[in-house]
Each structure stands twice: as structure tokens, then as C-alpha cells.
PDB file of N, CA and C in Angstrom:
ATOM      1  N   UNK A   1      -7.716 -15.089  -9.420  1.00  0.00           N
ATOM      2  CA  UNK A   1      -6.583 -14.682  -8.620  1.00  0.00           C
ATOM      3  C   UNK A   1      -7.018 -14.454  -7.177  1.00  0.00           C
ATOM      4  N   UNK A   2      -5.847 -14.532  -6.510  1.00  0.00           N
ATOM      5  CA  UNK A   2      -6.274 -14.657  -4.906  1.00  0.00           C
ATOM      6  C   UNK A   2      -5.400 -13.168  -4.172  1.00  0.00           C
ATOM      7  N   UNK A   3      -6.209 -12.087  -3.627  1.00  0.00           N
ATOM      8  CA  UNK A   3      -5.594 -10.836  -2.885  1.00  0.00           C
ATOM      9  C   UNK A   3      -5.625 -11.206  -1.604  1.00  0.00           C
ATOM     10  N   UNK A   4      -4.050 -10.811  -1.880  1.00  0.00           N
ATOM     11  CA  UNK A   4      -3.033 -10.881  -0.116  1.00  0.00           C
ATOM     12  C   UNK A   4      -2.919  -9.581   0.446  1.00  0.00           C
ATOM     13  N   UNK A   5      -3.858  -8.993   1.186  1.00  0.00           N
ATOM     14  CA  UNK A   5      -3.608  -7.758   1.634  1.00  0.00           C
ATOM     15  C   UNK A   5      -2.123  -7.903   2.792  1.00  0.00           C
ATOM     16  N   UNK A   6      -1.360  -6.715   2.580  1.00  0.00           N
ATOM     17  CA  UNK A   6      -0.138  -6.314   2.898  1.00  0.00           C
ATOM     18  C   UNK A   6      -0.423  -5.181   4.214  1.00  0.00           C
ATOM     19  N   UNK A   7      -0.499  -6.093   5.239  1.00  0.00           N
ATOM     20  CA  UNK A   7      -0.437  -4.014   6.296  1.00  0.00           C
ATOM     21  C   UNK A   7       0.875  -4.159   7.163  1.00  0.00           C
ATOM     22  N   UNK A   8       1.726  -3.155   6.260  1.00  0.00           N
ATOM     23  CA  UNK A   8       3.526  -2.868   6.903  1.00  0.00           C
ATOM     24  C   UNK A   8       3.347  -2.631   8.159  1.00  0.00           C
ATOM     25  N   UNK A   9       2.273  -1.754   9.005  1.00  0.00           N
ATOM     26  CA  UNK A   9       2.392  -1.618  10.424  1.00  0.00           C
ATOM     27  C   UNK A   9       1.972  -2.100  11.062  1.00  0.00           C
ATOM     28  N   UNK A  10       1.191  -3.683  10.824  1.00  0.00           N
ATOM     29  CA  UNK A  10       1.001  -4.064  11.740  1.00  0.00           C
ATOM     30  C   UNK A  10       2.124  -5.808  11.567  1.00  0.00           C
ATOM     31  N   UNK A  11       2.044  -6.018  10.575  1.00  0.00           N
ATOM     32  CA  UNK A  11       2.929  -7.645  10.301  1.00  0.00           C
ATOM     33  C   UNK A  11       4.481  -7.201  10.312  1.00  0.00           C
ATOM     34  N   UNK A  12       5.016  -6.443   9.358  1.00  0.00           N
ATOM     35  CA  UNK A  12       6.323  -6.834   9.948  1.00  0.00           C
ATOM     36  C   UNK A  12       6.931  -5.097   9.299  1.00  0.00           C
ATOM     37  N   UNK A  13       8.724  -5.246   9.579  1.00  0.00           N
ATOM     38  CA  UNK A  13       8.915  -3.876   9.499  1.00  0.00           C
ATOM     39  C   UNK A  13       8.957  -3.365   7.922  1.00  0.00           C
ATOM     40  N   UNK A  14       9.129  -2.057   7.533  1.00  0.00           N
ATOM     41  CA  UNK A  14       8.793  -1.462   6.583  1.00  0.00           C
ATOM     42  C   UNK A  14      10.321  -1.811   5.668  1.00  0.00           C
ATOM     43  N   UNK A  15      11.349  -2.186   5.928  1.00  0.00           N
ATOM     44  CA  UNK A  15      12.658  -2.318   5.362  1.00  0.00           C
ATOM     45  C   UNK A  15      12.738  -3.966   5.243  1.00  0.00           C
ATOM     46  N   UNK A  16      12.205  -4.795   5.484  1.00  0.00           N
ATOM     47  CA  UNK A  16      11.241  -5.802   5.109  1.00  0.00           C
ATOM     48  C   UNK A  16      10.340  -6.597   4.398  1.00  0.00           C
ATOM     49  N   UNK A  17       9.470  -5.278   4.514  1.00  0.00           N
ATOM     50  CA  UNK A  17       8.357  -5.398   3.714  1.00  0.00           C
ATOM     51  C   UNK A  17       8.464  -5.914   2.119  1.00  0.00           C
ATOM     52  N   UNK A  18       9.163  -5.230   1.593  1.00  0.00           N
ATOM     53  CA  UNK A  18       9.779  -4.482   0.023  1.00  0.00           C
ATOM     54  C   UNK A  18      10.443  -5.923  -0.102  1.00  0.00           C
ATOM     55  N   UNK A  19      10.935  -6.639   0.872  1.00  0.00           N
ATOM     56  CA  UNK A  19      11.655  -7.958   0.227  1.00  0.00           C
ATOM     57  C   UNK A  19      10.196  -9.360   0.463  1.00  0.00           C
ATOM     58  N   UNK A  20       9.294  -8.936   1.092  1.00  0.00           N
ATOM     59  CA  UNK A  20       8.337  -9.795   1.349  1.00  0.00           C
ATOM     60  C   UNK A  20       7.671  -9.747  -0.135  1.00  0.00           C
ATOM     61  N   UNK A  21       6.985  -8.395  -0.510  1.00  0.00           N
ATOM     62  CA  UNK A  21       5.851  -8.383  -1.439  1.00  0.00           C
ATOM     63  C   UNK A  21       5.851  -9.251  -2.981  1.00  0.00           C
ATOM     64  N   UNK A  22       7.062  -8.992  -3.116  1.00  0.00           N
ATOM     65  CA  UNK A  22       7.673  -9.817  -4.589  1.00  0.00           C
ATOM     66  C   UNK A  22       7.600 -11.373  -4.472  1.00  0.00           C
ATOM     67  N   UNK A  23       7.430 -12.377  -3.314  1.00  0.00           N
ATOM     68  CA  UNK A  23       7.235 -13.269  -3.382  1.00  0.00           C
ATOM     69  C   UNK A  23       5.551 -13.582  -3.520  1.00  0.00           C
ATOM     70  N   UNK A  24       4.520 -13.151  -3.182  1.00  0.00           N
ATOM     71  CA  UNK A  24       3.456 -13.718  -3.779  1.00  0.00           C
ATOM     72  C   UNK A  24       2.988 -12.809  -4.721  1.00  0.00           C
ATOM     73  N   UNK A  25       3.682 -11.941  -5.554  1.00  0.00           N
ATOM     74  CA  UNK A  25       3.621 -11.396  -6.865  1.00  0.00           C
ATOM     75  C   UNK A  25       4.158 -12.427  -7.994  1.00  0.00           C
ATOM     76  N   UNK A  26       5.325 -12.463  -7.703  1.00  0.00           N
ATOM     77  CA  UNK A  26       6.191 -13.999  -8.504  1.00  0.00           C
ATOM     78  C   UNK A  26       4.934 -15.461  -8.547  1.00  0.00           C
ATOM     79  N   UNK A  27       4.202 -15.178  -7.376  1.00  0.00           N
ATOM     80  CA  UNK A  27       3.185 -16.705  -7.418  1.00  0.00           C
ATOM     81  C   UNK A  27       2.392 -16.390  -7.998  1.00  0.00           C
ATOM     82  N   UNK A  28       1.769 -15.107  -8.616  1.00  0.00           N
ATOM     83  CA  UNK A  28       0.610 -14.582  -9.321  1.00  0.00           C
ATOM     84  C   UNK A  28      -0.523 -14.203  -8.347  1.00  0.00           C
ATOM     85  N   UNK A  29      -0.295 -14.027  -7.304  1.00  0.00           N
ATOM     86  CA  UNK A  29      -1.050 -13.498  -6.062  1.00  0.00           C
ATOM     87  C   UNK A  29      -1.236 -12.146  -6.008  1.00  0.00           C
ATOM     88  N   UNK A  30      -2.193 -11.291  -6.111  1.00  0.00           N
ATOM     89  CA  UNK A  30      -2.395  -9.747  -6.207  1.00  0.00           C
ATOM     90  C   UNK A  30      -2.309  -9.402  -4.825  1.00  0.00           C
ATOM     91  N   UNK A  31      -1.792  -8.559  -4.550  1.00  0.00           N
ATOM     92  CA  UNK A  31      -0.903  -8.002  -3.093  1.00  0.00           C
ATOM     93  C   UNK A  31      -1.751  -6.882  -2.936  1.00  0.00           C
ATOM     94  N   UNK A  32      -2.404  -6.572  -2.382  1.00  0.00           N
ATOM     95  CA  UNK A  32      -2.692  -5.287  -1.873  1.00  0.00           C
ATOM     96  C   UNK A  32      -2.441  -4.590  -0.468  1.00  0.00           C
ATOM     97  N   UNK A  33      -2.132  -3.298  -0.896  1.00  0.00           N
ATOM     98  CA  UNK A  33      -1.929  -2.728   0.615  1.00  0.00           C
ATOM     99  C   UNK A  33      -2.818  -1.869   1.593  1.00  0.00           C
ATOM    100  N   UNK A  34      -2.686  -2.148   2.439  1.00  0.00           N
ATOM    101  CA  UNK A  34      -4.294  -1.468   3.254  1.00  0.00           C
ATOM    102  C   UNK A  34      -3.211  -0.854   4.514  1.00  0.00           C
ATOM    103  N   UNK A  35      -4.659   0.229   4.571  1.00  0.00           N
ATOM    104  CA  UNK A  35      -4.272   1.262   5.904  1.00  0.00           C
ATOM    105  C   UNK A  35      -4.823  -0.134   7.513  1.00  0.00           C
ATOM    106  N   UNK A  36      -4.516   0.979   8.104  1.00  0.00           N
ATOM    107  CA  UNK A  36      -5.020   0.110   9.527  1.00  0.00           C
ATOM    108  C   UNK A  36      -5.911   1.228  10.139  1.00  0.00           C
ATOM    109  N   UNK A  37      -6.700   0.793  11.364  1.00  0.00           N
ATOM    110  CA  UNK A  37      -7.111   1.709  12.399  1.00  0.00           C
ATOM    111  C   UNK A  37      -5.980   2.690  12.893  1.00  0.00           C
ATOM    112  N   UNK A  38      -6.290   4.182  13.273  1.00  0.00           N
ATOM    113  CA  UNK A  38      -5.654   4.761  13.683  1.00  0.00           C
ATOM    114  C   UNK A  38      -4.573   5.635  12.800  1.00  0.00           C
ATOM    115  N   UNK A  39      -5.573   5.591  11.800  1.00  0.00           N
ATOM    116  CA  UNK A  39      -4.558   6.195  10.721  1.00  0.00           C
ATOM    117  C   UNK A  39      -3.903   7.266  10.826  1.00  0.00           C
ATOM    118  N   UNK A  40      -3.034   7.912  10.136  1.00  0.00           N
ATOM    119  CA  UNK A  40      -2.027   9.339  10.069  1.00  0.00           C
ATOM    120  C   UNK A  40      -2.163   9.536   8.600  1.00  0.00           C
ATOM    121  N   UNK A  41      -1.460  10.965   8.689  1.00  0.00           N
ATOM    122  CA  UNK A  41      -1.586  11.355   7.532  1.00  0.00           C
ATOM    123  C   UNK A  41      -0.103  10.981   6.618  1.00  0.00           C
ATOM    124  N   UNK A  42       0.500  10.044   7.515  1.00  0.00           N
ATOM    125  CA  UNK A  42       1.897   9.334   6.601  1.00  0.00           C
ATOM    126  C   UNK A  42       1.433   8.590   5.353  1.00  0.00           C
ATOM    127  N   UNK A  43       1.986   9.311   4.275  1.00  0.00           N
ATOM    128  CA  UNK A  43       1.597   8.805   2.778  1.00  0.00           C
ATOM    129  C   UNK A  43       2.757   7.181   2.523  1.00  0.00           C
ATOM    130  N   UNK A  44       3.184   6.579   3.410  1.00  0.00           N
ATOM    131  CA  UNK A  44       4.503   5.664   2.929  1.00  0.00           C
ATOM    132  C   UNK A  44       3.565   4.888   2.653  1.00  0.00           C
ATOM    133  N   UNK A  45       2.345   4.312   2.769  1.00  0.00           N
ATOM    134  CA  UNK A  45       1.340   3.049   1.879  1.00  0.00           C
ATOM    135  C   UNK A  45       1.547   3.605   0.472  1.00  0.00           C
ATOM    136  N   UNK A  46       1.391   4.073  -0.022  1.00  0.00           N
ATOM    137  CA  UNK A  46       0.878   4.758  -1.399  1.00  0.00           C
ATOM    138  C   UNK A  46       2.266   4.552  -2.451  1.00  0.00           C
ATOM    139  N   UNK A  47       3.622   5.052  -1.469  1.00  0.00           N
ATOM    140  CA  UNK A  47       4.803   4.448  -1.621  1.00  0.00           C
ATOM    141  C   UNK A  47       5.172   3.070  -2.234  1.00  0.00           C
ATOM    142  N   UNK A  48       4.785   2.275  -1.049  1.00  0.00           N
ATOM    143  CA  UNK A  48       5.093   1.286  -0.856  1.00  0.00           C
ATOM    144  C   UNK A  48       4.054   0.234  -2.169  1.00  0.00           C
ATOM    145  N   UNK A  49       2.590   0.474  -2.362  1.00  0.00           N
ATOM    146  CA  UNK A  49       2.050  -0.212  -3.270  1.00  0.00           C
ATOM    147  C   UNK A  49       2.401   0.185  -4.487  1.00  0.00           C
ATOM    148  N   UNK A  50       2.592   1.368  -4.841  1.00  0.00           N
ATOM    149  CA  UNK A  50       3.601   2.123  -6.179  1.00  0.00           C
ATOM    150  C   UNK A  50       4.630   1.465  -6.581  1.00  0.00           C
ATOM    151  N   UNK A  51       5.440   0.944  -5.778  1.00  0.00           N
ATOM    152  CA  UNK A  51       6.930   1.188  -5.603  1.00  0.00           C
ATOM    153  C   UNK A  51       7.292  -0.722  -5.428  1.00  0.00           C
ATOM    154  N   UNK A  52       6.249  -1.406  -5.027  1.00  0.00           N
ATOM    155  CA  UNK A  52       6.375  -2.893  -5.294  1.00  0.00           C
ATOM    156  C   UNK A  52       5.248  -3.329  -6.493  1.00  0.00           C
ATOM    157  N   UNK A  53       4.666  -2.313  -6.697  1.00  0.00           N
ATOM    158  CA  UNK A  53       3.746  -3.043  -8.077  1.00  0.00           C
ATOM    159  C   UNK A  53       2.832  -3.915  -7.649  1.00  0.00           C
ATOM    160  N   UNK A  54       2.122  -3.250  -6.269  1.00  0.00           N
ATOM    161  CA  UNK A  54       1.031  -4.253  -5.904  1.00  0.00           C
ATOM    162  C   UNK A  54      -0.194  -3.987  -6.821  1.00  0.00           C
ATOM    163  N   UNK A  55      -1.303  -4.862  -6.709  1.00  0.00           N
ATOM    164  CA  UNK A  55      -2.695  -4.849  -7.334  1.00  0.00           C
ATOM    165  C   UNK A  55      -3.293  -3.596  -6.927  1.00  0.00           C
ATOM    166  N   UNK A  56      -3.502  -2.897  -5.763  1.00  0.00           N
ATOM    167  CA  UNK A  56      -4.028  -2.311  -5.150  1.00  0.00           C
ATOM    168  C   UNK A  56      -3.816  -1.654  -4.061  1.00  0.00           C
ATOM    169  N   UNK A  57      -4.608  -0.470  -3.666  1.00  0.00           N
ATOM    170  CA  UNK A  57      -4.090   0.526  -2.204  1.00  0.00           C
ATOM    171  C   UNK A  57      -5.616   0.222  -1.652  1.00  0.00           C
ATOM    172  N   UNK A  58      -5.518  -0.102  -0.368  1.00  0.00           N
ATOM    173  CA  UNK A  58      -6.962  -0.076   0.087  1.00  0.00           C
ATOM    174  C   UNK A  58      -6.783   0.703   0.901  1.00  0.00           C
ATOM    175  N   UNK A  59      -7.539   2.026   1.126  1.00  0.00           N
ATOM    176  CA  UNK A  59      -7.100   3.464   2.027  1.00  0.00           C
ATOM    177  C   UNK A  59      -8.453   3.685   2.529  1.00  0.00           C
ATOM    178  N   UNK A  60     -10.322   3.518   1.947  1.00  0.00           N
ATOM    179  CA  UNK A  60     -10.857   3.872   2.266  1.00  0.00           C
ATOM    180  C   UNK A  60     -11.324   5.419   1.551  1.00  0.00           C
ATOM    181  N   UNK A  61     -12.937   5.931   1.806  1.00  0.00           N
ATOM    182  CA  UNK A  61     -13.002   7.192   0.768  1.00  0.00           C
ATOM    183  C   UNK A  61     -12.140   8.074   1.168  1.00  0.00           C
ATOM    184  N   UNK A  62     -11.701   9.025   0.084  1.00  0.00           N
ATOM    185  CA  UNK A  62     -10.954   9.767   0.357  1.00  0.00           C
ATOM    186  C   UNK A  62     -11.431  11.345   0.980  1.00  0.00           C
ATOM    187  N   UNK A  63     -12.437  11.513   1.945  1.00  0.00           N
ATOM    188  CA  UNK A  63     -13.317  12.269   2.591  1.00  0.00           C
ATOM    189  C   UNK A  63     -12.634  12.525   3.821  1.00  0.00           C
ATOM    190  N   UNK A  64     -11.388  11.671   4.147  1.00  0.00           N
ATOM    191  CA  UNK A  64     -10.612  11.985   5.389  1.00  0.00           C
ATOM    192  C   UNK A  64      -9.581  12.630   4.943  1.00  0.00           C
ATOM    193  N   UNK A  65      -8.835  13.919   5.872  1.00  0.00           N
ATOM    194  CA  UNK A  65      -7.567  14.018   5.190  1.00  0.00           C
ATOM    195  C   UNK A  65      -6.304  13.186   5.448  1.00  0.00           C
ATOM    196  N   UNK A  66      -6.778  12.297   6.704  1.00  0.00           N
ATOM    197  CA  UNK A  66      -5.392  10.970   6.394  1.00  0.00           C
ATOM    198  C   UNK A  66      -5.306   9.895   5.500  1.00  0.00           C
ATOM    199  N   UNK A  67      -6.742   9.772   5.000  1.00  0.00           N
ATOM    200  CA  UNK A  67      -6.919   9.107   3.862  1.00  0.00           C
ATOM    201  C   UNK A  67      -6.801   9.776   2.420  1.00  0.00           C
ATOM    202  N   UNK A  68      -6.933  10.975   2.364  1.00  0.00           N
ATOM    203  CA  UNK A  68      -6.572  12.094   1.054  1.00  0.00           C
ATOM    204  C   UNK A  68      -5.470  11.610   0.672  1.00  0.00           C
ATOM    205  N   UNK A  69      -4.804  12.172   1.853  1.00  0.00           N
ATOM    206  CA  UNK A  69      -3.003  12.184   1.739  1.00  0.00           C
ATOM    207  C   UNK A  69      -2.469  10.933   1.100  1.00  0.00           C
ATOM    208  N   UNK A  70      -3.038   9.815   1.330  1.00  0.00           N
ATOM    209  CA  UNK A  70      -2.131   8.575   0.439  1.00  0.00           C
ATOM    210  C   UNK A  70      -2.954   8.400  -0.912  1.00  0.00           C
ATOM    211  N   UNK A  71      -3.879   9.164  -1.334  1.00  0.00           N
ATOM    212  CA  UNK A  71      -4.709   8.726  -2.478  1.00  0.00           C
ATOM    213  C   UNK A  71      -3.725  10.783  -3.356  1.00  0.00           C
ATOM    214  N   UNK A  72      -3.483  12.081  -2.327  1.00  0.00           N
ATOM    215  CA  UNK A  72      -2.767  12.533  -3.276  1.00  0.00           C
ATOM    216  C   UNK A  72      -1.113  12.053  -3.584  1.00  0.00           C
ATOM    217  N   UNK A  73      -0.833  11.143  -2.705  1.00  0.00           N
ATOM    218  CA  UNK A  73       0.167  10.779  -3.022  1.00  0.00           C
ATOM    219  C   UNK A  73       0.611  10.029  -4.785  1.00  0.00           C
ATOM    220  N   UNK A  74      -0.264   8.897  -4.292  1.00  0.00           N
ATOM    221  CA  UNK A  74      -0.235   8.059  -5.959  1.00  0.00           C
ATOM    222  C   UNK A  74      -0.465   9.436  -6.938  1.00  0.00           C
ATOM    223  N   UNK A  75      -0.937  10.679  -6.926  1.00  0.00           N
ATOM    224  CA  UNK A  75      -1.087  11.122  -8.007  1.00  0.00           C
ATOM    225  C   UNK A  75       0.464  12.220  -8.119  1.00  0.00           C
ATOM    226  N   UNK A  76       1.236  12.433  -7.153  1.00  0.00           N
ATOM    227  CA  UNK A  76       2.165  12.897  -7.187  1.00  0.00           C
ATOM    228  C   UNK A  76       3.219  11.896  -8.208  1.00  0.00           C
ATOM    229  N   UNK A  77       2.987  10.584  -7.482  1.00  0.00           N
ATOM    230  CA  UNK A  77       4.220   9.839  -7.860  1.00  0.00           C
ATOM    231  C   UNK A  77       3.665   8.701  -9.305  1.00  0.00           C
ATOM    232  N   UNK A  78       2.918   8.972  -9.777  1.00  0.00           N
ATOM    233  CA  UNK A  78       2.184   8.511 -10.909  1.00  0.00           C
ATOM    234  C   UNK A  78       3.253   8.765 -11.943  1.00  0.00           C
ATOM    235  N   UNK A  79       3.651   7.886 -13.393  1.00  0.00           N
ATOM    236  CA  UNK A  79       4.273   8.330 -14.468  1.00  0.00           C
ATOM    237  C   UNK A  79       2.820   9.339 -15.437  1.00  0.00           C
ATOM    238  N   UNK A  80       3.649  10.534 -15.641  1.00  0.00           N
ATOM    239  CA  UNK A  80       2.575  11.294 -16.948  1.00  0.00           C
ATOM    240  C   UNK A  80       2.617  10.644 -18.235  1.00  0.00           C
TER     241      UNK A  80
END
């Protein structure tokens, strides 16, 4: 399989996005979503790879707290 990393802030807008990801999921393409330089502590990646059923979150260790924040996110929004 071939990973298409996904970065919402820098390619295109976030209301967008969500209609983009499902097309190279449908091709069997693993989508992953990655932070960018300049990160924040906005958890909407963690969202967004949850929430389209990508392969993967690429955030980096979680030793930063803008990088925490989207790795405690998935565990907020995780099924028990």
C-alpha cells in the first residue's frame, strides 16, 4: 500500500478536506494526517484522522504539549 499524507493547513481548507480524504481511501491508499511546522495546541488533526478513518496521525513524540494535545485527543474520542 501507498501513504498519502493529508496536511489540512497547508493544501486545502478544512470543510474540504473531509470530502477529499475518502477518495484515495476508496483507491486503497492509506491517508495519513500530519501536523506541520509551527504547531498549536489545536487538537482538529486527531479529529479529522478519527473522523475520516485515515491509516494514521503523524504528530511527532508526544514530549511537546502541542503535540500531547492531539495524541490526548484520539484518547478522548476513541470508542471503549
Amino acid at each position: 500500500m501507498v501513504a498519502d499524507p493529508i496536511y489540512p493547513e497547508e493544501k486545502l481548507e478544512h470543510t474540504f478536506v473531509r470530502y477529499i480524504v475518502p477518495v484515495p481511501i476508496n483507491l486503497k491508499i492509506w491517508c495519513i494526517v500530519s501536523h506541520r511546522s509551527g504547531e498549536t495546541e489545536d487538537d482538529f488533526i486527531a479529529d479529522l484522522a478519527f473522523g475520516t478513518k485515515c491509516y494514521g496521525l503523524k504528530a511527532g513524540a508526544p514530549s511537546m504539549p502541542e503535540r500531547a494535545a492531539k495524541y490526548n485527543r484520539l484518547l478522548k474520542i476513541q470508542p471503549n
